[in-house]
N, C-alpha and C. Protein backbone atom coordinates (compact mmCIF):
# COMPACT_ATOMS: atom_id res chain seq x y z
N UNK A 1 4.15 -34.46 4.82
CA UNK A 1 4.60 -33.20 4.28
C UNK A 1 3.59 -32.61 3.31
N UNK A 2 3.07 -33.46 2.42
CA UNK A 2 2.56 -33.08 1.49
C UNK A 2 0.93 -32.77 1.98
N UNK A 3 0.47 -33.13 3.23
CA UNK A 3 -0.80 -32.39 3.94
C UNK A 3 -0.77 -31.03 4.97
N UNK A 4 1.21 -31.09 4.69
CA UNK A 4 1.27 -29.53 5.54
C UNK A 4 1.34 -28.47 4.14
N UNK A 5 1.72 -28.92 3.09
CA UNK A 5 1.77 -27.75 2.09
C UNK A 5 0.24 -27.61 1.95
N UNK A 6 -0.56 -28.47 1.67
CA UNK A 6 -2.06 -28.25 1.49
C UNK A 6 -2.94 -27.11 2.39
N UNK A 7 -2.46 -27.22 3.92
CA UNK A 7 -2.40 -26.55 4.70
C UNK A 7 -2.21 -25.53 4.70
N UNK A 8 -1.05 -25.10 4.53
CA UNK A 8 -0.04 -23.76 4.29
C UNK A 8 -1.32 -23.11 2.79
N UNK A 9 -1.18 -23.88 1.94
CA UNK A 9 -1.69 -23.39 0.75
C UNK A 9 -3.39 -22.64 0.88
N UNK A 10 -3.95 -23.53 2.25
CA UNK A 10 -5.34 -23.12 2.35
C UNK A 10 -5.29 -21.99 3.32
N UNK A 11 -4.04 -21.78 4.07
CA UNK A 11 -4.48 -20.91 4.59
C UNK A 11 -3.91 -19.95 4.23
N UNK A 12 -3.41 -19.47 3.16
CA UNK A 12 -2.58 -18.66 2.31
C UNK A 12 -4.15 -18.15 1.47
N UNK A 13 -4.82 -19.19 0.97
CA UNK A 13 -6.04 -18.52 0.30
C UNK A 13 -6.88 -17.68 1.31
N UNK A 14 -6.73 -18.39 2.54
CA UNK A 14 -8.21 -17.86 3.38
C UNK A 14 -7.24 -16.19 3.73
N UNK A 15 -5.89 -15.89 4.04
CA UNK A 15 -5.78 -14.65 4.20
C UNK A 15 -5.83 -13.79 3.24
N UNK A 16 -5.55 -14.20 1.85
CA UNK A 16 -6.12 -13.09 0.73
C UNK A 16 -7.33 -13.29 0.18
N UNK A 17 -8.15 -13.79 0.97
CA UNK A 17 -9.41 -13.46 0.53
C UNK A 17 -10.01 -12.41 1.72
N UNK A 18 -8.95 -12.44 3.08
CA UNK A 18 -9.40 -11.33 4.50
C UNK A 18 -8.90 -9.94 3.54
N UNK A 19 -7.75 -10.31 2.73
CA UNK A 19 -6.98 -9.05 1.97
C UNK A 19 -7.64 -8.60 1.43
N UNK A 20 -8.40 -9.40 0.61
CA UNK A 20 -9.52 -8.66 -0.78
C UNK A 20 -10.87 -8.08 0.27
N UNK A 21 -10.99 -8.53 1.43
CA UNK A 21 -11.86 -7.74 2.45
C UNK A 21 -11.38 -6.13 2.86
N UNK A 22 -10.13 -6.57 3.16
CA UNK A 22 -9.79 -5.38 4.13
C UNK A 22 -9.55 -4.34 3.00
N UNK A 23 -9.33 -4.78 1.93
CA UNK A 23 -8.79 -3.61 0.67
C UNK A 23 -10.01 -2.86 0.46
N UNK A 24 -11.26 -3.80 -0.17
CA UNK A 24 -12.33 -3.08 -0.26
C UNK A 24 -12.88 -2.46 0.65
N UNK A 25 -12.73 -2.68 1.76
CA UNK A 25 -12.98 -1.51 2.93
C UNK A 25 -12.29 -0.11 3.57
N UNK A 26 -11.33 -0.29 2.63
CA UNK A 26 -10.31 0.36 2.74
C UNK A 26 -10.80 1.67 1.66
N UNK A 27 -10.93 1.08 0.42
CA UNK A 27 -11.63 2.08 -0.65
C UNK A 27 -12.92 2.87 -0.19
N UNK A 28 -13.42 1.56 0.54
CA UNK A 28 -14.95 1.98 1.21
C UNK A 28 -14.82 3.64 1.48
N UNK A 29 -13.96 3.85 2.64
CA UNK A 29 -13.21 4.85 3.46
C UNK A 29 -12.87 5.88 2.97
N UNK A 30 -12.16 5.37 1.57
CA UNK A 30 -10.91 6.71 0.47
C UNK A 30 -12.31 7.54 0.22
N UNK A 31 -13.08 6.75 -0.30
CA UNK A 31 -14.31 7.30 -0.66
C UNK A 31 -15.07 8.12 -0.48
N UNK A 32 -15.30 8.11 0.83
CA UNK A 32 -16.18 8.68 2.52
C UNK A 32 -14.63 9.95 2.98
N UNK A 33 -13.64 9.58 2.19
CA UNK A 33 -12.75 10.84 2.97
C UNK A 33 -12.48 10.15 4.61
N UNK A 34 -12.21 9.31 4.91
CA UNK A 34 -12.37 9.24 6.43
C UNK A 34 -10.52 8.44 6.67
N UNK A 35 -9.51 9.42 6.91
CA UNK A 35 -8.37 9.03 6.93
C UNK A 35 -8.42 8.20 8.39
N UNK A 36 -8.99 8.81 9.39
CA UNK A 36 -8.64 7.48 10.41
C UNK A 36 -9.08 6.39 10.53
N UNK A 37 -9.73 6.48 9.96
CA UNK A 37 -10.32 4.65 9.19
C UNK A 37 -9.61 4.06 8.41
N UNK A 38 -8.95 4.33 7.32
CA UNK A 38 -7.82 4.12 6.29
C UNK A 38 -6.72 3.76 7.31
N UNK A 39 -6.41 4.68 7.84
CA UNK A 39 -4.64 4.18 8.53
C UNK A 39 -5.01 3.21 9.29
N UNK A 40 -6.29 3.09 9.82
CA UNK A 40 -6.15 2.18 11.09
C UNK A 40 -5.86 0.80 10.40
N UNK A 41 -7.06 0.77 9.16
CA UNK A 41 -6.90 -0.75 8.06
C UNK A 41 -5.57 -0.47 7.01
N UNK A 42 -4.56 0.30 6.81
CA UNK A 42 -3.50 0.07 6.81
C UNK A 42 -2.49 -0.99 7.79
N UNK A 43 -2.91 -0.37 8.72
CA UNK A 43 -2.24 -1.27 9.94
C UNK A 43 -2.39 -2.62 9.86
N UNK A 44 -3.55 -3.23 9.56
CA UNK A 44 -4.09 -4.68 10.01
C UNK A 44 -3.67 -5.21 8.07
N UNK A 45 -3.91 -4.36 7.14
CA UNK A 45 -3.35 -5.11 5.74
C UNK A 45 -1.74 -5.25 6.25
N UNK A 46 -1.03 -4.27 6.76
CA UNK A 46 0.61 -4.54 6.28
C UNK A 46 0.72 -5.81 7.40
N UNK A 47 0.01 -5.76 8.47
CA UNK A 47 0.28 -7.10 9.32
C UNK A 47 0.22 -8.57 8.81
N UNK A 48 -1.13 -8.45 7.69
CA UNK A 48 -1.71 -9.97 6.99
C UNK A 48 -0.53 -9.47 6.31
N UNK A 49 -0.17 -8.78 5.56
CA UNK A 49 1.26 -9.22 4.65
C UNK A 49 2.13 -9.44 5.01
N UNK A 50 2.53 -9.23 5.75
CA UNK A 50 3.47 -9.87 7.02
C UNK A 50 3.46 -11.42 7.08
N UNK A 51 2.09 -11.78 7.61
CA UNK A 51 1.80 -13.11 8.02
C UNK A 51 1.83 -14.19 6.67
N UNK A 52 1.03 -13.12 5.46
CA UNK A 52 1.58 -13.97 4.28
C UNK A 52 2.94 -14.73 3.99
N UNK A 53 3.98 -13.09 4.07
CA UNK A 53 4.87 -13.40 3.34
C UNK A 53 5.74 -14.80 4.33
N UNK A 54 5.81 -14.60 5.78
CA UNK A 54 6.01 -15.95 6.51
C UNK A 54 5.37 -17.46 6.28
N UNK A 55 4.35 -16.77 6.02
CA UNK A 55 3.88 -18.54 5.50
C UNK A 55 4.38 -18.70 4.27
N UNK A 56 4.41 -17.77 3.47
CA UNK A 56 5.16 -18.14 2.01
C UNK A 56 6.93 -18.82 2.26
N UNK A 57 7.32 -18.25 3.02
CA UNK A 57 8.80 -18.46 3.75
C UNK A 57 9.01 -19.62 4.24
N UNK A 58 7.66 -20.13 4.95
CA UNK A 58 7.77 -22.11 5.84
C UNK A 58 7.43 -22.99 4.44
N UNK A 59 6.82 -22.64 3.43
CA UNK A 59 6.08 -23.20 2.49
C UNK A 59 7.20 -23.90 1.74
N UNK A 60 7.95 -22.57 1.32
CA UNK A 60 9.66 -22.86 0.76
C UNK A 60 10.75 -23.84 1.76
N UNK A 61 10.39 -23.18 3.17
CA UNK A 61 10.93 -24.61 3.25
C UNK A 61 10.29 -25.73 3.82
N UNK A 62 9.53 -25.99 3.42
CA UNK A 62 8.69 -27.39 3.17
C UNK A 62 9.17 -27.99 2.05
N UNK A 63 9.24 -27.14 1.10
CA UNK A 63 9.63 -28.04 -0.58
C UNK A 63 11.30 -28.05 -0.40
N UNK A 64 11.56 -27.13 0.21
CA UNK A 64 13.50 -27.56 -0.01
C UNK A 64 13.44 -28.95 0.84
N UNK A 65 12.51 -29.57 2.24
CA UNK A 65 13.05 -30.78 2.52
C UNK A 65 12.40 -31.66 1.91
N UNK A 66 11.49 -31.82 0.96
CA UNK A 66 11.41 -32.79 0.10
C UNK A 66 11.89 -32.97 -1.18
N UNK A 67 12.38 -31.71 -1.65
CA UNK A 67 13.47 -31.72 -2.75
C UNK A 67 14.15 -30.61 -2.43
N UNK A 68 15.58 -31.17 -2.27
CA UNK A 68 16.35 -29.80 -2.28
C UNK A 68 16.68 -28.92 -2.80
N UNK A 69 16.47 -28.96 -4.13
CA UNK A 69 16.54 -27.46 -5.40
C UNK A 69 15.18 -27.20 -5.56
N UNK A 70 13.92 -27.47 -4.75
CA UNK A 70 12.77 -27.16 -5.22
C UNK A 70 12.49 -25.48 -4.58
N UNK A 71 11.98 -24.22 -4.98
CA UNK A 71 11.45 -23.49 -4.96
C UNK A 71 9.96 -22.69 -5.12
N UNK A 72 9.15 -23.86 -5.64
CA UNK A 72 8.36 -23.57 -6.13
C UNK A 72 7.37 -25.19 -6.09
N UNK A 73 5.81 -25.01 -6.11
CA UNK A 73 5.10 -26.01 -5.41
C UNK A 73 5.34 -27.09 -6.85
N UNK A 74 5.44 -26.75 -8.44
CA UNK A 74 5.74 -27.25 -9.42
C UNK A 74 6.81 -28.15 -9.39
N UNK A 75 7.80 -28.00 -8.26
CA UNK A 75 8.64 -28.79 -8.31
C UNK A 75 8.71 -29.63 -7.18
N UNK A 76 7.66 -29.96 -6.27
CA UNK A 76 7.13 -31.06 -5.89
C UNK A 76 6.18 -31.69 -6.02
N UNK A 77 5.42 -31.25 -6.62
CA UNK A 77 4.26 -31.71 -7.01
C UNK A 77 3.93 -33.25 -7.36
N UNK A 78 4.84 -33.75 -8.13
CA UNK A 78 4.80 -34.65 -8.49
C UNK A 78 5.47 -36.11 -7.35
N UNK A 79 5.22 -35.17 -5.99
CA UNK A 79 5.54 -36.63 -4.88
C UNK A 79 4.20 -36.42 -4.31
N UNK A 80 3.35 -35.84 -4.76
CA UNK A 80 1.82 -36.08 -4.33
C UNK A 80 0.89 -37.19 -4.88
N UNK A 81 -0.06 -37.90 -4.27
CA UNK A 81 -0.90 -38.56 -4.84
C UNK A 81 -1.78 -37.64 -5.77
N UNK A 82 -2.25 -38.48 -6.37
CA UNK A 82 -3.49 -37.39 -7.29
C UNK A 82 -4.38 -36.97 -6.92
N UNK A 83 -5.36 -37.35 -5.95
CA UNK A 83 -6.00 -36.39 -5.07
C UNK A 83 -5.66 -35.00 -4.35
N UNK A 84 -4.31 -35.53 -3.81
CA UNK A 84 -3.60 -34.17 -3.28
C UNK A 84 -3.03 -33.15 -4.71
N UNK A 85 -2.74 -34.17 -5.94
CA UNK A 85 -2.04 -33.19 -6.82
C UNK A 85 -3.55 -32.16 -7.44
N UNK A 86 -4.62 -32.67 -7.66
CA UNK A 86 -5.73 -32.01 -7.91
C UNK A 86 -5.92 -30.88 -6.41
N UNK A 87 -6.08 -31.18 -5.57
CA UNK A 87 -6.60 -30.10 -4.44
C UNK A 87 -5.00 -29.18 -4.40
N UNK A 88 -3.87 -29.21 -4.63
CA UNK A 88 -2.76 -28.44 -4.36
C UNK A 88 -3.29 -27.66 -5.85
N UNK A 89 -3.16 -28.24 -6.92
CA UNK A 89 -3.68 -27.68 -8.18
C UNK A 89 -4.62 -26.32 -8.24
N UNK A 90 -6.01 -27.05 -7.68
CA UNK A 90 -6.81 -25.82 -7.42
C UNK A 90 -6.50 -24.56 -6.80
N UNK A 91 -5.53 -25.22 -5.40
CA UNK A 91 -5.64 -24.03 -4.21
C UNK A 91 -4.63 -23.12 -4.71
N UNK A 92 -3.64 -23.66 -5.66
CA UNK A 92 -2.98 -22.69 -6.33
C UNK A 92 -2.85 -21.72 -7.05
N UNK A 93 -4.33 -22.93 -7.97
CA UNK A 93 -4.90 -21.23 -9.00
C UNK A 93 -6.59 -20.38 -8.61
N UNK A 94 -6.50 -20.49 -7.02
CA UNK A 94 -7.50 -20.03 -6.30
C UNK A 94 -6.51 -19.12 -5.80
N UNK A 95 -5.07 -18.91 -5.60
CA UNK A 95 -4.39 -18.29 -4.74
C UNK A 95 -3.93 -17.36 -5.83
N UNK A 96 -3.54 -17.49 -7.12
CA UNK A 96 -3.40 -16.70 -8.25
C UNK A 96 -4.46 -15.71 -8.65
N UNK A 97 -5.90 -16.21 -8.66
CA UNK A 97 -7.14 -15.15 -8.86
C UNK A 97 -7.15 -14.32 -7.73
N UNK A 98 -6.94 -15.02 -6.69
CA UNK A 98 -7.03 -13.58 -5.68
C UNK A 98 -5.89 -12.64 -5.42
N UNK A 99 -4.81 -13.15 -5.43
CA UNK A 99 -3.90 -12.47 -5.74
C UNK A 99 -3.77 -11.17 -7.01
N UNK A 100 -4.30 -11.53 -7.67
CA UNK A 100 -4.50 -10.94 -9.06
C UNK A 100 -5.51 -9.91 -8.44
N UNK A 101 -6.38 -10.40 -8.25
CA UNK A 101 -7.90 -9.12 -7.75
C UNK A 101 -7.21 -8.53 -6.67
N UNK A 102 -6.66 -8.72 -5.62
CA UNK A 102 -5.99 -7.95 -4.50
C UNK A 102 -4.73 -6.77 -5.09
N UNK A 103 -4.39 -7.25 -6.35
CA UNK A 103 -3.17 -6.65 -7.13
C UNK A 103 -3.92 -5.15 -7.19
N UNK A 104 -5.26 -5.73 -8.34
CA UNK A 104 -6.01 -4.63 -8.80
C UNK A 104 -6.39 -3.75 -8.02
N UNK A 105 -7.04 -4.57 -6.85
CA UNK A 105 -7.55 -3.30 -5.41
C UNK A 105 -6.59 -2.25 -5.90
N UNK A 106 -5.25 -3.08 -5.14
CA UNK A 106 -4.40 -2.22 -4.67
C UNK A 106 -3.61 -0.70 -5.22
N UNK A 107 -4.01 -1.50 -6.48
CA UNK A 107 -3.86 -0.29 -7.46
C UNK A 107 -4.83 0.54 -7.50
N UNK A 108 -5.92 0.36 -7.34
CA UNK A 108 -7.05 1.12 -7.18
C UNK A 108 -7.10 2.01 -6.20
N UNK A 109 -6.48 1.42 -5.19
CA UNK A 109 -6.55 1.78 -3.63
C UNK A 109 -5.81 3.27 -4.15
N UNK A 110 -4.49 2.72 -4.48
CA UNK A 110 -3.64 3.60 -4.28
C UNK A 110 -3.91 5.25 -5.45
N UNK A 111 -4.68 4.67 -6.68
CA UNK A 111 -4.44 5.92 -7.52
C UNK A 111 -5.82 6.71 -6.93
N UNK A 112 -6.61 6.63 -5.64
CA UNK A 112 -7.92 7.24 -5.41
C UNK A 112 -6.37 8.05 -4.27
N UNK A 113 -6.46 7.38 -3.24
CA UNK A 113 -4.61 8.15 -2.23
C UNK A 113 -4.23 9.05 -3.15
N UNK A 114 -3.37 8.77 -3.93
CA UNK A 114 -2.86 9.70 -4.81
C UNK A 114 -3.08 10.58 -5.45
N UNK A 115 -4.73 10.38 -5.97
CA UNK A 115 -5.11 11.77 -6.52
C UNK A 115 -6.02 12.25 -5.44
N UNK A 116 -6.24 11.79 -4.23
CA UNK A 116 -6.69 12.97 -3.25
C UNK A 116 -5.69 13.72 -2.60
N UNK A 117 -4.49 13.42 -2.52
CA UNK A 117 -2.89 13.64 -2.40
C UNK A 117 -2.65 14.96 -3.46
N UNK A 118 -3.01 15.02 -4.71
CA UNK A 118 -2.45 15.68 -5.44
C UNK A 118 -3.72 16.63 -5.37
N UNK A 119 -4.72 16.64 -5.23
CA UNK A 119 -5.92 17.50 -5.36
C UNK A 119 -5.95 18.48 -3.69
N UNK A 120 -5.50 17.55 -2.68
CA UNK A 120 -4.90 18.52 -1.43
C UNK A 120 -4.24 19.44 -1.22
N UNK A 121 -2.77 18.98 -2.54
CA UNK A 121 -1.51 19.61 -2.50
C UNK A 121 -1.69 20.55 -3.45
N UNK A 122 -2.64 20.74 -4.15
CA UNK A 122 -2.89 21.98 -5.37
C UNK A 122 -3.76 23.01 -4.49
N UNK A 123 -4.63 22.30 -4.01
CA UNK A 123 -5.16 23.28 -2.99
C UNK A 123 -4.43 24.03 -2.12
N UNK A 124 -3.48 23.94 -1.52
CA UNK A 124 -2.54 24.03 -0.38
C UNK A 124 -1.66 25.46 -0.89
N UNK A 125 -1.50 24.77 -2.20
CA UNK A 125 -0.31 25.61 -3.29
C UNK A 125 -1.25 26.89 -3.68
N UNK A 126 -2.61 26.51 -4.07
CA UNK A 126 -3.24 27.90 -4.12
C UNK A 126 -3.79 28.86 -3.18
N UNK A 127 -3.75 28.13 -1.98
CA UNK A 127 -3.85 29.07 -0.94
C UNK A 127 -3.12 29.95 -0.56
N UNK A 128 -1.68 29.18 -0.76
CA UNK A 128 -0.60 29.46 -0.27
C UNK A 128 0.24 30.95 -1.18
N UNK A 129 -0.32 30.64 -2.56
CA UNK A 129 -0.57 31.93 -3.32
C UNK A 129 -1.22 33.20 -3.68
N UNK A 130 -2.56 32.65 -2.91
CA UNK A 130 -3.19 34.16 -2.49
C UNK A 130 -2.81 34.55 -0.98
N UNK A 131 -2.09 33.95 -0.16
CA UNK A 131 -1.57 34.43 1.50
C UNK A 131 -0.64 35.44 0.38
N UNK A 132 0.51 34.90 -0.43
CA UNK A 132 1.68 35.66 -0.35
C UNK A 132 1.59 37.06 -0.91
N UNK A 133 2.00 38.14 -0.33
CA UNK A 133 1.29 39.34 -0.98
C UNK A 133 2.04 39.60 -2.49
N UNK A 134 1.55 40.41 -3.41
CA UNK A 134 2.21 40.84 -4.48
C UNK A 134 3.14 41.97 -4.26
N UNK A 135 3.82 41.87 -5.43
CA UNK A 135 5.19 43.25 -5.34
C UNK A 135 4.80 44.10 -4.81
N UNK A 136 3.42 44.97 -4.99
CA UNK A 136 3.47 46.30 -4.95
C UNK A 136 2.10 46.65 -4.23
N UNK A 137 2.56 46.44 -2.76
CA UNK A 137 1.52 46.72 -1.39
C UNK A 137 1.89 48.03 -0.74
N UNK A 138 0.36 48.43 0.04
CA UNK A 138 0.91 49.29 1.26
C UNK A 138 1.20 48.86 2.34
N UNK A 139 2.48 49.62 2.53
CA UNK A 139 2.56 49.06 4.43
C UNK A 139 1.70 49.90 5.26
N UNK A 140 1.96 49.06 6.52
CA UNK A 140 0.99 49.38 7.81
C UNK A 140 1.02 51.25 8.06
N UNK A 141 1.64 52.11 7.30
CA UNK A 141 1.38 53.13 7.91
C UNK A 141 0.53 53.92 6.47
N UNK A 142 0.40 52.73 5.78
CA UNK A 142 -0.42 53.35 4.50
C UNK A 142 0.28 54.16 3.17
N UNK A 143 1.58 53.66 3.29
CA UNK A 143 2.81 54.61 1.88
C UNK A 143 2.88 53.29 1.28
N UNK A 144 2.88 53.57 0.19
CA UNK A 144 3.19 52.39 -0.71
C UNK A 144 5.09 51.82 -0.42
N UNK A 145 4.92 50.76 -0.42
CA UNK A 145 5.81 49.65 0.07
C UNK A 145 7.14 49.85 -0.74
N UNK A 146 8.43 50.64 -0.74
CA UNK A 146 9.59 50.50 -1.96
C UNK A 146 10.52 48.90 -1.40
N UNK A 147 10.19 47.84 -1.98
CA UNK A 147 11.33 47.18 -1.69
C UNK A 147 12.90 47.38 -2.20
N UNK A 148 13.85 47.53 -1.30
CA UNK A 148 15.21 47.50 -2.12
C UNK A 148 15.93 46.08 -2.31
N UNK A 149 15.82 46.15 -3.70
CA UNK A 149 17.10 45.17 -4.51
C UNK A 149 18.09 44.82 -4.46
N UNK A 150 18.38 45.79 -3.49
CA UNK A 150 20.27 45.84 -3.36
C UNK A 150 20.35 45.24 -1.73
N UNK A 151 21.37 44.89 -1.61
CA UNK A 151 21.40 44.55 -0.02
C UNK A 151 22.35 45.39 0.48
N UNK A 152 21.64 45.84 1.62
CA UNK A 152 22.19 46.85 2.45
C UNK A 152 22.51 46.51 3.90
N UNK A 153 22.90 47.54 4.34
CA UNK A 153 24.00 47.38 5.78
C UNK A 153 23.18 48.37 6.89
N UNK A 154 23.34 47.33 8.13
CA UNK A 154 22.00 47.87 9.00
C UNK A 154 23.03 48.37 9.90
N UNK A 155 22.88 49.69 10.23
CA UNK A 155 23.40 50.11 11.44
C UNK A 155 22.49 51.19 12.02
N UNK A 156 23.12 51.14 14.02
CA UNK A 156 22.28 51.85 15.06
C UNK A 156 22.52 51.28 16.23
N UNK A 157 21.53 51.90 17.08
CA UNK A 157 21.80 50.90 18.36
C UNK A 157 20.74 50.45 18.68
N UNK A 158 21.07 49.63 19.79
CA UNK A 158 19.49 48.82 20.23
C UNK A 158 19.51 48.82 21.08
């Protein structure tokens, strides 16, 4: 058991360190403006998180069948030899630093999205304010434009 958590644990590092790949390539992109490059490595990050969060899911229950209130690798730890308790040790707080730096990407990722998001949508809004005409235009036959205030009642035939 205790060489399948080691397992689980190494390959839990080796996908967030593909994460801390795919993120920075991801910025690469925000950067360069190139949205179909972005969504496509959207696609392949939410999949590794996917695959994470399942291995995080067998991991848990790995430790519930060697202790049944265990949740957490701290609370088996101590049915490891010391070789294994040193290499579970490391890979744990090898899985914490990257985790941590993948955190940061992500935040990174997201406030460059967001303010090209908000710098689009101001644009959009000021365009959208010189299309709309002001109160007091000519119409197409060249008389200045009276809008009425009041609502009125259309009759005739058609």
């Amino acid at each position: 058991m205790t060489s399948r958590i080691l397992a689980s644990l190494d390959r839990q590092e080796k996908a967030l360190a593909l994460l801390a790949m795919l993120q920075q390539e991801e910025f690469t992109h925000l950067r360069v403006l190139d949205p179909t490059k972005v969504a496509g490595l959207e696609f392949s990050i939410h999949e590794l998180l996917r695959q994470i969060a399942v291995e995080r899911t067998d991991l848990r229950a790995i430790y519930v069948t060697i202790v049944p209130t265990a949740k957490r690798l701290f609370d088996v730890i101590h049915t490891f030899s010391e070789d294994q308790r040193q290499r579970a040790q490391a890979l744990y707080e090898g899985l914490d630093r990257r985790e941590q730096a993948c955190a940061r990407q992500a935040e990174q990722n997201f406030k460059m999205a967001l303010g090209f998001y908000d710098q689009s949508r101001s644009c959009v809004e000021f365009i959208q304010k010189q299309l709309v005409p002001t109160r007091d235009v000519y119409t197409a036959a060249g008389r200045y434009a009276r809008a009425s205030s009041e609502p009125t009642l259309l009759s005739g035939r058609m």
